[in-house]
Protein backbone atom coordinates (compact mmCIF):
# COMPACT_ATOMS: atom_id res chain seq x y z
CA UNK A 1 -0.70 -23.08 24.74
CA UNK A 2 1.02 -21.07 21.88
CA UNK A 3 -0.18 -17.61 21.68
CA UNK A 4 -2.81 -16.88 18.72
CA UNK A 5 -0.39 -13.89 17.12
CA UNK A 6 2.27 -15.91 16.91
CA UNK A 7 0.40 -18.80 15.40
CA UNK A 8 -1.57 -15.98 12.84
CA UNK A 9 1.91 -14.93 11.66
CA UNK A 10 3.37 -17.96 10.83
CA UNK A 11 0.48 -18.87 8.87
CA UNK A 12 -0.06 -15.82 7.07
CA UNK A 13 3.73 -14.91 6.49
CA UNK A 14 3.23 -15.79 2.68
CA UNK A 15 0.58 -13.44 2.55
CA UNK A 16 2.57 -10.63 4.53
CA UNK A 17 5.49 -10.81 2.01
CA UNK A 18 3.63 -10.67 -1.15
CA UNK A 19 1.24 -7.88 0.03
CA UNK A 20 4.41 -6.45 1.34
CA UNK A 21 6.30 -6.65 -2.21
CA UNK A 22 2.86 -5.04 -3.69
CA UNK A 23 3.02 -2.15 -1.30
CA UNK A 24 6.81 -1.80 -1.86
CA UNK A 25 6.47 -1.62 -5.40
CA UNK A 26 3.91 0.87 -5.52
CA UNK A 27 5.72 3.68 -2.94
CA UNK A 28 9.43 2.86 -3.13
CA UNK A 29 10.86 3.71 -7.27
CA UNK A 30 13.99 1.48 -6.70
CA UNK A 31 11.83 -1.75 -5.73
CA UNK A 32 10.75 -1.19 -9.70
CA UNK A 33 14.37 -2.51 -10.44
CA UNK A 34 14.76 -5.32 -8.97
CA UNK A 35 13.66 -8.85 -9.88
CA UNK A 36 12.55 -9.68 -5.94
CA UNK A 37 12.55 -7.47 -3.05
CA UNK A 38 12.73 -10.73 -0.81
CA UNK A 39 16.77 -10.71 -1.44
CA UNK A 40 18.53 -13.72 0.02
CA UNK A 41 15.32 -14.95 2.03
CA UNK A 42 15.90 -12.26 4.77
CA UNK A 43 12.65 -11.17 5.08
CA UNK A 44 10.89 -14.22 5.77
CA UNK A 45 14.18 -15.16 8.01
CA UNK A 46 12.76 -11.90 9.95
CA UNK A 47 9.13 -12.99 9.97
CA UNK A 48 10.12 -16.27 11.66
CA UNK A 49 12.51 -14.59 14.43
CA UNK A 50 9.27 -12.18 15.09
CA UNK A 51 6.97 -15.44 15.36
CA UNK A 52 9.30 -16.50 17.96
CA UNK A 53 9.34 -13.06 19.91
CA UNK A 54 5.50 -13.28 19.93
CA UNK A 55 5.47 -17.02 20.65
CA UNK A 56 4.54 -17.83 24.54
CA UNK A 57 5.87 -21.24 24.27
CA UNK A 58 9.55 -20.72 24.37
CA UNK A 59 10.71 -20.18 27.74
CA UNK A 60 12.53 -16.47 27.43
CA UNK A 61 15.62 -16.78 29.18
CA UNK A 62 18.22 -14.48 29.34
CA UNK A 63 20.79 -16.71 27.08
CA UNK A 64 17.57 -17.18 24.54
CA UNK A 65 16.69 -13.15 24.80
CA UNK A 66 20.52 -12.61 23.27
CA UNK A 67 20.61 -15.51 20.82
CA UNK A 68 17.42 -13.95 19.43
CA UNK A 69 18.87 -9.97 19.67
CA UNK A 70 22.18 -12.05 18.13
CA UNK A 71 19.86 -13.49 14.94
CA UNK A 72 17.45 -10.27 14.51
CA UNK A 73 20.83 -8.33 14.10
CA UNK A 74 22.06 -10.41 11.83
CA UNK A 75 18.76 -10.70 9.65
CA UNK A 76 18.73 -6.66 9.90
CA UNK A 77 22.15 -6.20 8.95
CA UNK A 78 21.75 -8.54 5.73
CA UNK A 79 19.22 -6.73 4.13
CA UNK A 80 20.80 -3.36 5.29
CA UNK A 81 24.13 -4.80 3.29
CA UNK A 82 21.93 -6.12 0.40
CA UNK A 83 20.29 -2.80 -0.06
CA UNK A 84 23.72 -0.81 -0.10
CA UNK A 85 24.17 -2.85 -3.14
CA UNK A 86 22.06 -1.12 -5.02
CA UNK A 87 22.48 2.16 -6.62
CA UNK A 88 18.67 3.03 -6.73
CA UNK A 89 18.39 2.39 -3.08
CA UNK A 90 18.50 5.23 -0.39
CA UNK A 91 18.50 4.99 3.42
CA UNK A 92 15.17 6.83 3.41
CA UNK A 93 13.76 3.95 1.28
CA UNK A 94 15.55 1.60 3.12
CA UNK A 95 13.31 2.67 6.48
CA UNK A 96 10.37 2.93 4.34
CA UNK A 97 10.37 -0.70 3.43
CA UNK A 98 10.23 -1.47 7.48
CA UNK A 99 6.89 1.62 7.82
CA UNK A 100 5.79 -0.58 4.75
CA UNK A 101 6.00 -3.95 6.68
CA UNK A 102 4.80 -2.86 10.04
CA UNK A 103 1.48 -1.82 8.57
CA UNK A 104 1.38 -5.09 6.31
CA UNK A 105 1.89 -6.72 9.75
CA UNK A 106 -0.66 -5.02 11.38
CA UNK A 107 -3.37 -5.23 9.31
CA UNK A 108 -2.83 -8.91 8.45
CA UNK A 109 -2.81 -9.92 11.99
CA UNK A 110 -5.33 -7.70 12.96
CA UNK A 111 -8.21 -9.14 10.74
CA UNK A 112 -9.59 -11.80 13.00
CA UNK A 113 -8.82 -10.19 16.42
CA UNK A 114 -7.07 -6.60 17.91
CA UNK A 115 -3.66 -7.38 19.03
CA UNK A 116 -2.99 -6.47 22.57
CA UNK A 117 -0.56 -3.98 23.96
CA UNK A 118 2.59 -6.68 24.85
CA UNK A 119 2.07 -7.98 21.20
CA UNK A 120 1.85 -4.97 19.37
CA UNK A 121 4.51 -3.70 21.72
CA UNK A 122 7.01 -6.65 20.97
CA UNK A 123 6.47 -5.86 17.11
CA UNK A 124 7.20 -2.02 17.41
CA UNK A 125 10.27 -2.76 19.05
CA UNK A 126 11.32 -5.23 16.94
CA UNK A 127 10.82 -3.50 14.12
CA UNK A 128 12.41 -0.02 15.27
CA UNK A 129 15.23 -2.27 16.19
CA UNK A 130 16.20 -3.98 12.68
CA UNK A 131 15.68 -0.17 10.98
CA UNK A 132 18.65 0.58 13.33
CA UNK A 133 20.56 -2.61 12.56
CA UNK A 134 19.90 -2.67 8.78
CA UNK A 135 20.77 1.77 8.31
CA UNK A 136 23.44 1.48 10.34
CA UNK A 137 24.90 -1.88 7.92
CA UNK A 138 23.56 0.25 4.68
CA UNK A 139 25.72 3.20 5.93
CA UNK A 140 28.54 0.90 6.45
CA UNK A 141 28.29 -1.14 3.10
CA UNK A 142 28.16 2.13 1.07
CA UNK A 143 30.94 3.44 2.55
CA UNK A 144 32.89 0.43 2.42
CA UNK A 145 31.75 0.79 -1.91
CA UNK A 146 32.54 4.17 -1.73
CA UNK A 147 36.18 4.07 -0.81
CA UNK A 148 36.28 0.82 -3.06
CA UNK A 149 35.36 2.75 -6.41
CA UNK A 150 36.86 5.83 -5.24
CA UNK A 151 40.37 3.43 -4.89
CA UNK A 152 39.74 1.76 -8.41
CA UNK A 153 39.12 5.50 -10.09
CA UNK A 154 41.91 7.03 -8.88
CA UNK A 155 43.96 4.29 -10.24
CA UNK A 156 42.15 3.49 -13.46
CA UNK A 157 42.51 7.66 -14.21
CA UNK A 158 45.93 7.86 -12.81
CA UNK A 159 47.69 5.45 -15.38
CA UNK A 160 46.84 7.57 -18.32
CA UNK A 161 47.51 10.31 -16.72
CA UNK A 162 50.85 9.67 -15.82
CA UNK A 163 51.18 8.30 -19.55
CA UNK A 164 50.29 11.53 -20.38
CA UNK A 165 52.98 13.68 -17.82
CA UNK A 166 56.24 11.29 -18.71
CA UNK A 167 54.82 11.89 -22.51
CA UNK A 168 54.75 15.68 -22.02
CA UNK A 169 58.36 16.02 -20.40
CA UNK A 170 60.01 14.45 -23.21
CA UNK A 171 58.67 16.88 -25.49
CA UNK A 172 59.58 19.63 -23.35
CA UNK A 173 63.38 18.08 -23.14
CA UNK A 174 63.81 18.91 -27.03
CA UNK A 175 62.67 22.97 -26.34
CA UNK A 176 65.18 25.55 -24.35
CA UNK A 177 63.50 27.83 -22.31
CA UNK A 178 62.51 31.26 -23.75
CA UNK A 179 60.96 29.27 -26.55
CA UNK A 180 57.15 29.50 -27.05
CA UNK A 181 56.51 26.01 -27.31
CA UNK A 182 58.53 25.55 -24.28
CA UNK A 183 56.10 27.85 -22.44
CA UNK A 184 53.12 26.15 -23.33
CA UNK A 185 54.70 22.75 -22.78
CA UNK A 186 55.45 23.32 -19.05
CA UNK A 187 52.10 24.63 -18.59
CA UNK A 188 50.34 21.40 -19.27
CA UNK A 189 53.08 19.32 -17.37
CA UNK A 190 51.74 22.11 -14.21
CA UNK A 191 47.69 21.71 -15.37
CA UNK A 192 48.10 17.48 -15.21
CA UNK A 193 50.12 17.77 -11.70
CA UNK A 194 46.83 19.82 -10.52
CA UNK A 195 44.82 17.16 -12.27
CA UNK A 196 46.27 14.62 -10.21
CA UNK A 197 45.92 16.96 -7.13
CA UNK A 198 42.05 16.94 -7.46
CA UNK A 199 42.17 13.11 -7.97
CA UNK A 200 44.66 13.00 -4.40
CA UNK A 201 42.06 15.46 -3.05
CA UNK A 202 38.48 13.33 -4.38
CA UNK A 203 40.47 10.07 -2.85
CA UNK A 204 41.43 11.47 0.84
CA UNK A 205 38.07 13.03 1.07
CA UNK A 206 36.46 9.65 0.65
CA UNK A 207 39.12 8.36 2.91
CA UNK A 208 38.17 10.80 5.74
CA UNK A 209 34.42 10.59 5.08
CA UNK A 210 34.19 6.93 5.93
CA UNK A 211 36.48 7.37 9.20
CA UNK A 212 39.38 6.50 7.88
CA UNK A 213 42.50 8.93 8.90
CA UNK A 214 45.52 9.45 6.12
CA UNK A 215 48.59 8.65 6.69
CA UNK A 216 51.37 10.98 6.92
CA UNK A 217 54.87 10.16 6.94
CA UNK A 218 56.84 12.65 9.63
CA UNK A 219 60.09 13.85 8.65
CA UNK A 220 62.59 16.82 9.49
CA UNK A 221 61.74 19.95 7.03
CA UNK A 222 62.76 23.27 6.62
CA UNK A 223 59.40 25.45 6.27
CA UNK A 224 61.11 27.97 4.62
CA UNK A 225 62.73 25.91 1.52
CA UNK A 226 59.37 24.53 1.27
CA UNK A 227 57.62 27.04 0.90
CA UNK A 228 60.36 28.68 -1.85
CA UNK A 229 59.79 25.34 -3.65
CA UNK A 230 55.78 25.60 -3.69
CA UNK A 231 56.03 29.51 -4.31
CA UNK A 232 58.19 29.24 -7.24
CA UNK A 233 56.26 26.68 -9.19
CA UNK A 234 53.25 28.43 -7.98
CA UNK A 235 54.61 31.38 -9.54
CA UNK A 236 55.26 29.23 -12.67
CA UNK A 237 51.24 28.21 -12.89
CA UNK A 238 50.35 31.88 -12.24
CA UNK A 239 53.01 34.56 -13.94
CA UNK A 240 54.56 36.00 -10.90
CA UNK A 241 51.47 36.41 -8.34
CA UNK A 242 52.98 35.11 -5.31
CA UNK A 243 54.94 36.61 -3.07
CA UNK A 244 57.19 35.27 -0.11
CA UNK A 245 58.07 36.88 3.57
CA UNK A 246 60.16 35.09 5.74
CA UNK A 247 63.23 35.83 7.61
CA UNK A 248 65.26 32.64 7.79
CA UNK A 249 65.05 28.34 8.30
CA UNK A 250 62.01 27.42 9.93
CA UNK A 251 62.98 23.83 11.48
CA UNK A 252 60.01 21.37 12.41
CA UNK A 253 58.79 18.01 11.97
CA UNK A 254 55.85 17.60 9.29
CA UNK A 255 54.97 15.48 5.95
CA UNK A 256 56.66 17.85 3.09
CA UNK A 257 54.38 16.33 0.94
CA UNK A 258 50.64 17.23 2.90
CA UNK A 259 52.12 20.69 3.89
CA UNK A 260 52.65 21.01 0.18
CA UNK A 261 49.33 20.31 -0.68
CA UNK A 262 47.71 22.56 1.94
CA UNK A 263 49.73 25.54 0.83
CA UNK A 264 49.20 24.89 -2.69
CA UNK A 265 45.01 24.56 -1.68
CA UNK A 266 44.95 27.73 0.15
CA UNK A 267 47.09 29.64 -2.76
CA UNK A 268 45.21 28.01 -5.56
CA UNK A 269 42.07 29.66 -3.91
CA UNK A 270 43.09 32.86 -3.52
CA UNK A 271 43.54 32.84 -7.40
CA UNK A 272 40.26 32.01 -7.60
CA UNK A 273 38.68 33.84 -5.82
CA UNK A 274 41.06 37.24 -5.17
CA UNK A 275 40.86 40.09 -7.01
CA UNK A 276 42.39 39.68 -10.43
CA UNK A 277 45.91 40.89 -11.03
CA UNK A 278 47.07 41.30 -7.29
CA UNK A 279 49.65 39.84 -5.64
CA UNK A 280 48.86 37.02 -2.96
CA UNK A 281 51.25 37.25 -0.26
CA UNK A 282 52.82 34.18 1.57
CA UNK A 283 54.32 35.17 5.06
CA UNK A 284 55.86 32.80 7.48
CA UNK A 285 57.01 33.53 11.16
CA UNK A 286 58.03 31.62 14.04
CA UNK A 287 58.19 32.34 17.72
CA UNK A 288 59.03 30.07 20.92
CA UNK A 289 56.16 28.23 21.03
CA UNK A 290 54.28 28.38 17.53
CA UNK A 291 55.08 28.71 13.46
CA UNK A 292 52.66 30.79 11.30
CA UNK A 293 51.81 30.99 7.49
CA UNK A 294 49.70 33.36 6.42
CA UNK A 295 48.36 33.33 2.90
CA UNK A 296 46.69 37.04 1.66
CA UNK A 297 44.84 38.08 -1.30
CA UNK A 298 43.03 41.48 -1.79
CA UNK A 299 39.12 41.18 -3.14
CA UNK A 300 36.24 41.25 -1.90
CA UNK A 301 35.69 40.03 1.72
CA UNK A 302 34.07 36.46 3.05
CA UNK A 303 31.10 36.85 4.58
CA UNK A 304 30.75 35.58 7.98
CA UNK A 305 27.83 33.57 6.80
CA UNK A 306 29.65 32.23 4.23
CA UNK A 307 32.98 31.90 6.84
CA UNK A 308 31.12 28.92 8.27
CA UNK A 309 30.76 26.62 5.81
CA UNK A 310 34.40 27.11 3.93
CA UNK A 311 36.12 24.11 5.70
CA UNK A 312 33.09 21.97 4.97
CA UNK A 313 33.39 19.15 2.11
CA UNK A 314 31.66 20.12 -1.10
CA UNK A 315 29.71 23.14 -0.13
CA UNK A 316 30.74 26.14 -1.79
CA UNK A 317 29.80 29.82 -1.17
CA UNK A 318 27.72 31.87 -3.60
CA UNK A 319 30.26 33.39 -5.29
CA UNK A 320 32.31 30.09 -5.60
CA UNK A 321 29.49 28.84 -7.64
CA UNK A 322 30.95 29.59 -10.92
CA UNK A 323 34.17 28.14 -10.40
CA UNK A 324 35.66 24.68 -11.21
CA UNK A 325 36.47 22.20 -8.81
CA UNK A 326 35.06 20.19 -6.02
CA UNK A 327 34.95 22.06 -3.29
CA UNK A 328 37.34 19.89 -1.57
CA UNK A 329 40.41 21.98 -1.11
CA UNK A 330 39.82 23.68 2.23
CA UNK A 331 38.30 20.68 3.86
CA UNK A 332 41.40 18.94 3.24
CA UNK A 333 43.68 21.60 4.49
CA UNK A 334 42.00 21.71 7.33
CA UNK A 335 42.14 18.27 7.50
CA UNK A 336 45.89 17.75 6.47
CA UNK A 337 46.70 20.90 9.44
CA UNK A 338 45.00 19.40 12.01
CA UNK A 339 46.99 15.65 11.38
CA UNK A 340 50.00 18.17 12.03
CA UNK A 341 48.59 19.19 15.26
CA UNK A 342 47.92 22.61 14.11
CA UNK A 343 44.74 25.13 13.04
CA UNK A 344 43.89 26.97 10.38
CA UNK A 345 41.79 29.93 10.37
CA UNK A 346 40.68 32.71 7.95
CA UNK A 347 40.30 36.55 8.48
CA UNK A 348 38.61 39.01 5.62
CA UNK A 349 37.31 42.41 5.98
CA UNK A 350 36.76 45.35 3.75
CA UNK A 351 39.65 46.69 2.82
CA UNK A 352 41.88 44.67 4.18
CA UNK A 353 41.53 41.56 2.13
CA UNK A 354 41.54 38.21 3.14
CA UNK A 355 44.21 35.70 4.85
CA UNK A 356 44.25 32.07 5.53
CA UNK A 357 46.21 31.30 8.54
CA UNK A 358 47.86 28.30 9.19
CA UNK A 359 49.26 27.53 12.83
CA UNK A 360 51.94 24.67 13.87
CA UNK A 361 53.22 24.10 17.29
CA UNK A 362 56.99 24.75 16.99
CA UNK A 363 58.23 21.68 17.66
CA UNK A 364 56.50 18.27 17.13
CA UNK A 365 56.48 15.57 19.06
């Protein structure tokens, strides 16, 4: 004998959809964009899979019980990637559509007779069950878009840019240095290598975001010469802020280039943010077991509150709020110091400024 529920659901799933679409209309904004919320058939797909569940007539065995899981995931998962495709659509609207359904469900199969507990029981789970499936697919699609557009912008803004840069150092080949123009020349060929730093920066933190980790190529560096190199052009950028304290070759393994870019983060913060006019005072030191860089800047202290949230992706403090950028610098030190095995802490108190302090094992593996 098939079971009435069942039978009440496969007759009214019509019904179900289009009072469903009505409902959706009215309390989700994005549905308002779209043509038909019934994308790709997946929603009646779903009502059919749930007249089986309900059905007493198919014999539940445990090979049927995972074909159906198998199917239900898959129905879930479509609309969860379908959604992602949208730009209007949120997760939060994404689970509302399923609240949305459940009480069309209810109420529709409800009219002639109550439900009882193993029916209404099979339909709860099912349904908490594809809002897992299909967030966990949105989350995944976006991402997966995400790192897509992030990969096409970087590239579509990185051709002029480097148009732009080989442009710029031909015209500073025909001044000597001393000259004005020559000056002002080398400055943009410093503000587009930053430019293409924050692009770098918007594209690893979109990288590491969706899961991904960056890849570093390991080589044999001197600390010391590389940190020269980044003070010195550093010093270029800023008239003469930076300061260097070290005592001889530091030897290790590391990516020149990320090291770079965490040192030049760090230092291009404490510009920001230091007092204005001071030096900023770079000071490496080694011992048996562990290689230091401390970066320093006098100003105004870092709250502890405001300690916590520094390495975080696009939060900024309070007082950060009126500078440019993305707030992305930090995270990605942090980031780019931990792929090297190492830490990165900060220290600020009244009257005694505030240091960033990077820490490397000595040697790695």
């Amino acid at each position: 004998m098939s079971n009435p529920a069942s039978e009440r659901l496969r007759q009214n799933a019509k019904r179900i959809m289009q009072l469903w679409e009505e409902w959706a209309r009215q309390e989700i904004s994005a549905s308002m964009h779209q043509e038909s919320l019934v994308l790709q058939d997946s929603l009646p797909q779903y009502l059919s899979h749930l007249g089986n569940a309900l059905s007493t007539d198919i014999e539940r065995t445990s090979a049927r019980t995972e074909a159906d899981k198998a199917e239900s995931d898959r129905i879930s998962k479509q609309h969860g990637r379908e959604r992602a495709g949208y730009a209007d659509y949120s997760m939060t609207q994404l689970i509302f559509e399923y609240h949305i359904l459940r009480k069309v469900i209810f109420q529709i199969l409800e009219e002639e007779a109550p439900l009882d507990v193993r029916e209404r029981d099979i339909i709860i789970g099912s349904i908490e069950q594809a809002v897992n499936d299909a967030a966990t697919q949105f989350s995944q699609t976006l991402s997966e878009i995400q790192e897509l557009f992030m990969v096409t912008l970087t590239h579509d803004l990185r051709n002029p840019i480097n148009v732009v840069k080989m442009g710029t150092q031909l015209i500073l080949r025909r001044f000597e240095r001393g000259d004005t123009h020559f000056d002002v020349t080398a400055r943009m060929i410093s503000a587009i290598d930053r430019l293409d730093s924050m692009i770098q920066n918007l594209l690893d933190a979109s990288r590491l975001k969706a899961g991904q980790s960056l890849k570093l190529t390991f080589e044999v560096c001197d600390l010391e010469q590389l940190l020269q190199e980044v003070v010195e052009d550093l010093n270029f950028a800023y008239t003469n802020r930076f300061v260097m304290v070290s005592h001889g070759a530091v030897m290790t393994r590391c990516s020149r280039k990320e090291l770079r870019r965490v040192i030049e983060n760090i230092a291009t913060n404490a510009v920001k943010y230091g007092a204005p006019g001071t030096p900023i005072t770079l000071t490496l030191q080694q011992t048996e077991t562990e290689i230091s860089l401390a970066i320093h800047n006098e100003g105004t202290p870092i709250t502890t509150e405001a300690q916590s949230i520094l390495f975080q992706q696009f939060r900024r403090t309070i007082s950060a709020e009126d500078q440019t950028g993305w707030g992305l610098g930090l995270f990605l030190a942090k980031s780019l110091t931990e792929a090297h095995q190492g830490t990165i802490d900060v220290e600020s108190a009244e009257g005694k400024g505030t240091s960033f302090i990077v820490k490397l094992p000595a040697v790695l593996p």
